[in-house]
C-alpha atoms as a PDB file:
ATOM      1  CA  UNK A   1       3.143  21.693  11.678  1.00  0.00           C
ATOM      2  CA  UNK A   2       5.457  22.252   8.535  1.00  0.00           C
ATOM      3  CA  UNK A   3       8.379  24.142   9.939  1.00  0.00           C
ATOM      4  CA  UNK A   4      10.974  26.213   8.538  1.00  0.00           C
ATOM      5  CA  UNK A   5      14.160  24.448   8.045  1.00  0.00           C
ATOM      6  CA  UNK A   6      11.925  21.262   8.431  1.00  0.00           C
ATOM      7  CA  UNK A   7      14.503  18.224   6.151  1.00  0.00           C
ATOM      8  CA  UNK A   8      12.576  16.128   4.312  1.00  0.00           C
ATOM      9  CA  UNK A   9      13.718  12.683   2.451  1.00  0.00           C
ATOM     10  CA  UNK A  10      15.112  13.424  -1.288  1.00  0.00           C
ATOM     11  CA  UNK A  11      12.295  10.845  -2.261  1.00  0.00           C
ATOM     12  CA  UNK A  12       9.651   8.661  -1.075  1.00  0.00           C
ATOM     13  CA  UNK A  13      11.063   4.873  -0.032  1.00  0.00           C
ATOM     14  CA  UNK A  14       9.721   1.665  -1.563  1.00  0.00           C
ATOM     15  CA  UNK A  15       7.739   1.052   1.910  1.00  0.00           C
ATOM     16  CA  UNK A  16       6.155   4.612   2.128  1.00  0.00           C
ATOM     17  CA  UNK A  17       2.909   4.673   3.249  1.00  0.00           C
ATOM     18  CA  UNK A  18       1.499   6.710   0.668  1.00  0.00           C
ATOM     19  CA  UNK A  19       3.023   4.226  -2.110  1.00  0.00           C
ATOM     20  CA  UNK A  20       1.583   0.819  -3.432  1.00  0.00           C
ATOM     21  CA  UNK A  21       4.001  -1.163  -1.465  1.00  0.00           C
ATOM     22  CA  UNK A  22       3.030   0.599   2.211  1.00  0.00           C
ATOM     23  CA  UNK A  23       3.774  -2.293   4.855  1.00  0.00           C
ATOM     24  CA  UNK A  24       0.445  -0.910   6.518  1.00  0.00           C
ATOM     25  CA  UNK A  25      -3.276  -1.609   5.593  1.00  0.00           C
ATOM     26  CA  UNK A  26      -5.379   1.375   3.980  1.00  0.00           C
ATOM     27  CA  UNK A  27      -7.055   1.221   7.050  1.00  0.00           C
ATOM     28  CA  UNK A  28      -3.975   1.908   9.397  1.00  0.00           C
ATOM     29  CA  UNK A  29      -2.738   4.776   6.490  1.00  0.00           C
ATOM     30  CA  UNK A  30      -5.769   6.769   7.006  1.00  0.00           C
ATOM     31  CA  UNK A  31      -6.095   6.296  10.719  1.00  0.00           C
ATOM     32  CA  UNK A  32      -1.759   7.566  10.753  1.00  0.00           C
ATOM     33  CA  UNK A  33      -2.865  10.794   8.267  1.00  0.00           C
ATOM     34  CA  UNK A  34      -6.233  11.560  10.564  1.00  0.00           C
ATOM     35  CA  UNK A  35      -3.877  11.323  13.203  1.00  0.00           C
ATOM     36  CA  UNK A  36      -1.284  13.866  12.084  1.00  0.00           C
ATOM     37  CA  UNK A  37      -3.276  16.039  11.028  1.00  0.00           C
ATOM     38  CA  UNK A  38      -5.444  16.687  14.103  1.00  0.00           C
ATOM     39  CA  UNK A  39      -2.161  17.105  15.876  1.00  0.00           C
ATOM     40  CA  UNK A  40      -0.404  18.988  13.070  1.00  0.00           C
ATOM     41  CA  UNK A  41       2.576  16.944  13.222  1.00  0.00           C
ATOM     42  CA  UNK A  42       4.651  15.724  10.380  1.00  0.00           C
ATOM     43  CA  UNK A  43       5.051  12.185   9.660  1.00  0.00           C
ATOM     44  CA  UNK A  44       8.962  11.016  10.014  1.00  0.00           C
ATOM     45  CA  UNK A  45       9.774   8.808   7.405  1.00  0.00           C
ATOM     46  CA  UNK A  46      10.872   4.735   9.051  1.00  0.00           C
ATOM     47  CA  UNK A  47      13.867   4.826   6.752  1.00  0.00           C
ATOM     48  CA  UNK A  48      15.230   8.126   7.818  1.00  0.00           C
ATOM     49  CA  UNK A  49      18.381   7.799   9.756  1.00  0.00           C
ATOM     50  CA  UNK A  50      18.364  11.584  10.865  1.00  0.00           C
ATOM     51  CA  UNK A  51      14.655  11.773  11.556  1.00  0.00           C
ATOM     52  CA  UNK A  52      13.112  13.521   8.402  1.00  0.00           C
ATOM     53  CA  UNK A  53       9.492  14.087   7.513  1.00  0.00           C
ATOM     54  CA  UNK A  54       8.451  11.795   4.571  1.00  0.00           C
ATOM     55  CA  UNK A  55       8.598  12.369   1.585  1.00  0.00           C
ATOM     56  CA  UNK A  56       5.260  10.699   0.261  1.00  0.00           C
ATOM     57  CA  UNK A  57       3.597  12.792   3.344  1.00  0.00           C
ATOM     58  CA  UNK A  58       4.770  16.183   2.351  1.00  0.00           C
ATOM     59  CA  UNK A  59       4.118  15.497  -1.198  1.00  0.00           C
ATOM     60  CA  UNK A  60       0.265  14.594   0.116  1.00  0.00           C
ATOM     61  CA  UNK A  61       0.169  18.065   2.646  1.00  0.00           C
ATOM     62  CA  UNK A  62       1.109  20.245  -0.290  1.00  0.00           C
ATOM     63  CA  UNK A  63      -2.031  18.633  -2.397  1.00  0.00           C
ATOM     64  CA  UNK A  64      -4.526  18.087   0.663  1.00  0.00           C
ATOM     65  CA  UNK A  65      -3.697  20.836   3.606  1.00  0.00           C
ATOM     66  CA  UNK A  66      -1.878  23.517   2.006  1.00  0.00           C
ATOM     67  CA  UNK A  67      -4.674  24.452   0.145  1.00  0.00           C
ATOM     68  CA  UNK A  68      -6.968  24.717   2.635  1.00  0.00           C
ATOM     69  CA  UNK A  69      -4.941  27.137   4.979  1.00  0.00           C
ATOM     70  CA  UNK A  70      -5.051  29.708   1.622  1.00  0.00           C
ATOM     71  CA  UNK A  71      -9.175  29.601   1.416  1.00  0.00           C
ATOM     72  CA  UNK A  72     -10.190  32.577   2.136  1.00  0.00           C
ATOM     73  CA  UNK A  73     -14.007  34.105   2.019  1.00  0.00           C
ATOM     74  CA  UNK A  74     -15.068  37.498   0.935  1.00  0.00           C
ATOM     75  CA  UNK A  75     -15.539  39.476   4.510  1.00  0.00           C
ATOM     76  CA  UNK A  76     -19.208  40.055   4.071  1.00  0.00           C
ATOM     77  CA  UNK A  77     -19.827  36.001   3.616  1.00  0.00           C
ATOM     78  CA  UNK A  78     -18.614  35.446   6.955  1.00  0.00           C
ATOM     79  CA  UNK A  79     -20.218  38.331   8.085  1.00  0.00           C
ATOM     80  CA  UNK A  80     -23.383  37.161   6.613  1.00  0.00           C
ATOM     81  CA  UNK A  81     -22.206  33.609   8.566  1.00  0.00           C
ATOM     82  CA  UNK A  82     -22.080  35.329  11.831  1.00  0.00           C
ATOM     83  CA  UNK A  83     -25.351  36.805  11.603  1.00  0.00           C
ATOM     84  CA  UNK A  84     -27.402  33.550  11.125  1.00  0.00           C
ATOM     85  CA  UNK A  85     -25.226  32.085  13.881  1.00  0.00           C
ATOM     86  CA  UNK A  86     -25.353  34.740  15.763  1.00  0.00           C
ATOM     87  CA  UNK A  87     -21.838  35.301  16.637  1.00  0.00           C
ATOM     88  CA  UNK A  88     -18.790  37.346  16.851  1.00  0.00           C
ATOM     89  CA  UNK A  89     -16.010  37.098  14.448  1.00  0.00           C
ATOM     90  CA  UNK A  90     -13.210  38.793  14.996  1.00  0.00           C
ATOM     91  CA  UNK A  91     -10.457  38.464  12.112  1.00  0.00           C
END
């Protein structure tokens, strides 16, 4: 999860993995993103000597996840939801 106080490299490295020159396949980059973001972990940049989150990987939460935590659904859709599943929300 993206903390508070949470330091973050001044730019993405030449090796990032969200850059054309990632030392990784595009296999092994999606597999490291699916990863992080099931666990809601940040991804520590290799070339960080005090352990900050990437760069590149920040830059790709902001456009991919942020987003997503700010969708929000008129009330009666997910009542209307609830119905035909025939469940309980409580908000």
């Amino acid at each position: 999860m993206i903390k508070p106080g949470l330091e973050i490299q001044s730019k993405q490295c030449k090796e990032c993995l969200f850059g054309k020159n990632r030392i990784v396949s595009l296999e092994r980059k999606e597999e490291v993103i699916q990863t992080y973001v099931r666990e809601k972990k940040y991804f520590i940049c290799h070339m960080s000597k005090r352990n900050k989150a990437c760069y590149g990987y920040f830059k790709w939460w902001l456009k991919n996840i942020l987003p997503r935590l700010f969708e929000l659904k008129p009330p009666f859709e997910r009542m209307k939801k609830a119905k035909k599943a025939k469940k309980i929300i409580v908000d």
